[in-house]
Protein backbone atom coordinates (compact mmCIF):
# COMPACT_ATOMS: atom_id res chain seq x y z
CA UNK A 1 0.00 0.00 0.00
CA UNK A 2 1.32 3.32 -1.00
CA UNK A 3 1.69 6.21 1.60
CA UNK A 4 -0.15 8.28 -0.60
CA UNK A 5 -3.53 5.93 -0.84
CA UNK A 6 -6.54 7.86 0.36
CA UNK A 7 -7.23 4.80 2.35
CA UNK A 8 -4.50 4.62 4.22
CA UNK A 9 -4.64 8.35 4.84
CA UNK A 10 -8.57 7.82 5.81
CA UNK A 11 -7.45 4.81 8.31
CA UNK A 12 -4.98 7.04 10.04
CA UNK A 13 -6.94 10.32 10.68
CA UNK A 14 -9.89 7.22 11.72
CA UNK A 15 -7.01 6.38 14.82
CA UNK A 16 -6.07 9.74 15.15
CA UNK A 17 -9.41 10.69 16.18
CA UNK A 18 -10.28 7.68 17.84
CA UNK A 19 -6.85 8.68 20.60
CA UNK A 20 -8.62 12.07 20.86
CA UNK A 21 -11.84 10.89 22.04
CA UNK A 22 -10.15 8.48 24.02
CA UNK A 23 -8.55 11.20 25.61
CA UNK A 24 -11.52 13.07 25.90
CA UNK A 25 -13.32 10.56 27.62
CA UNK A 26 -10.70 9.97 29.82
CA UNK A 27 -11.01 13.45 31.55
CA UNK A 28 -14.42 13.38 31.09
CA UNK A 29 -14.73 10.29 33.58
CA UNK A 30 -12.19 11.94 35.55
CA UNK A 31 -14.18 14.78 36.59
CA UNK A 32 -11.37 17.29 34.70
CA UNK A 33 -14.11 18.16 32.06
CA UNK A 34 -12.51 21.90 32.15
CA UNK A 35 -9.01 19.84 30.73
CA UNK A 36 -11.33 18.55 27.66
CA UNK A 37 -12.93 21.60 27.18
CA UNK A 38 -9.81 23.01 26.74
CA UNK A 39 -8.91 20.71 24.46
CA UNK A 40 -11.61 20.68 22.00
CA UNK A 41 -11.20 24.70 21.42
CA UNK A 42 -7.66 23.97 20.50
CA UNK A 43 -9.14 21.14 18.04
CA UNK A 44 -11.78 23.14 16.75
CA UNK A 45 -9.58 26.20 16.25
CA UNK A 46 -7.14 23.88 14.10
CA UNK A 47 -9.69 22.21 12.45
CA UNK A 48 -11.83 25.38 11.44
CA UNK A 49 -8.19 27.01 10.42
CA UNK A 50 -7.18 23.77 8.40
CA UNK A 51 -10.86 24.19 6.63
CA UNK A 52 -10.42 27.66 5.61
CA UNK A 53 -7.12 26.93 4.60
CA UNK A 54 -8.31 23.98 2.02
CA UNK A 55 -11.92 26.06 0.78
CA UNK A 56 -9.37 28.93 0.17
CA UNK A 57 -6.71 26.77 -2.04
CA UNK A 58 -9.12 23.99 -3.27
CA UNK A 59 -8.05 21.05 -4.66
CA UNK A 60 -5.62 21.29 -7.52
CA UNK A 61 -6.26 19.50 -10.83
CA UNK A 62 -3.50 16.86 -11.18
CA UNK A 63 -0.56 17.64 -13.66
């Protein structure tokens, strides 16, 4: 499988995420719910940036 396949890019934002809710629930269950809070502005912030950032550029025809 090439590192370039949009599956294996799919399958490794899928475990990516899946560490981040982990982590989420983890403080969650902890009682630190501020600590996820926290954490999900930071994520949303990115995310919303890294959004922008692609609506802005769009995808590029191949050569």
């Amino acid at each position: 499988m090439a590192d370039n396949d949009p599956r294996s890019i799919l399958k490794l934002w899928a475990l990516v995420f899946l560490v981040l809710a982990v982590i989420a629930a983890i403080y969650g269950m902890a009682g630190d719910a501020a600590g996820a809070v926290r954490i999900s502005l930071i994520l949303f912030a990115l995310f919303l940036a890294l959004m922008a950032g692609v609506f802005l550029i769009g995808r590029r025809p191949a050569a």
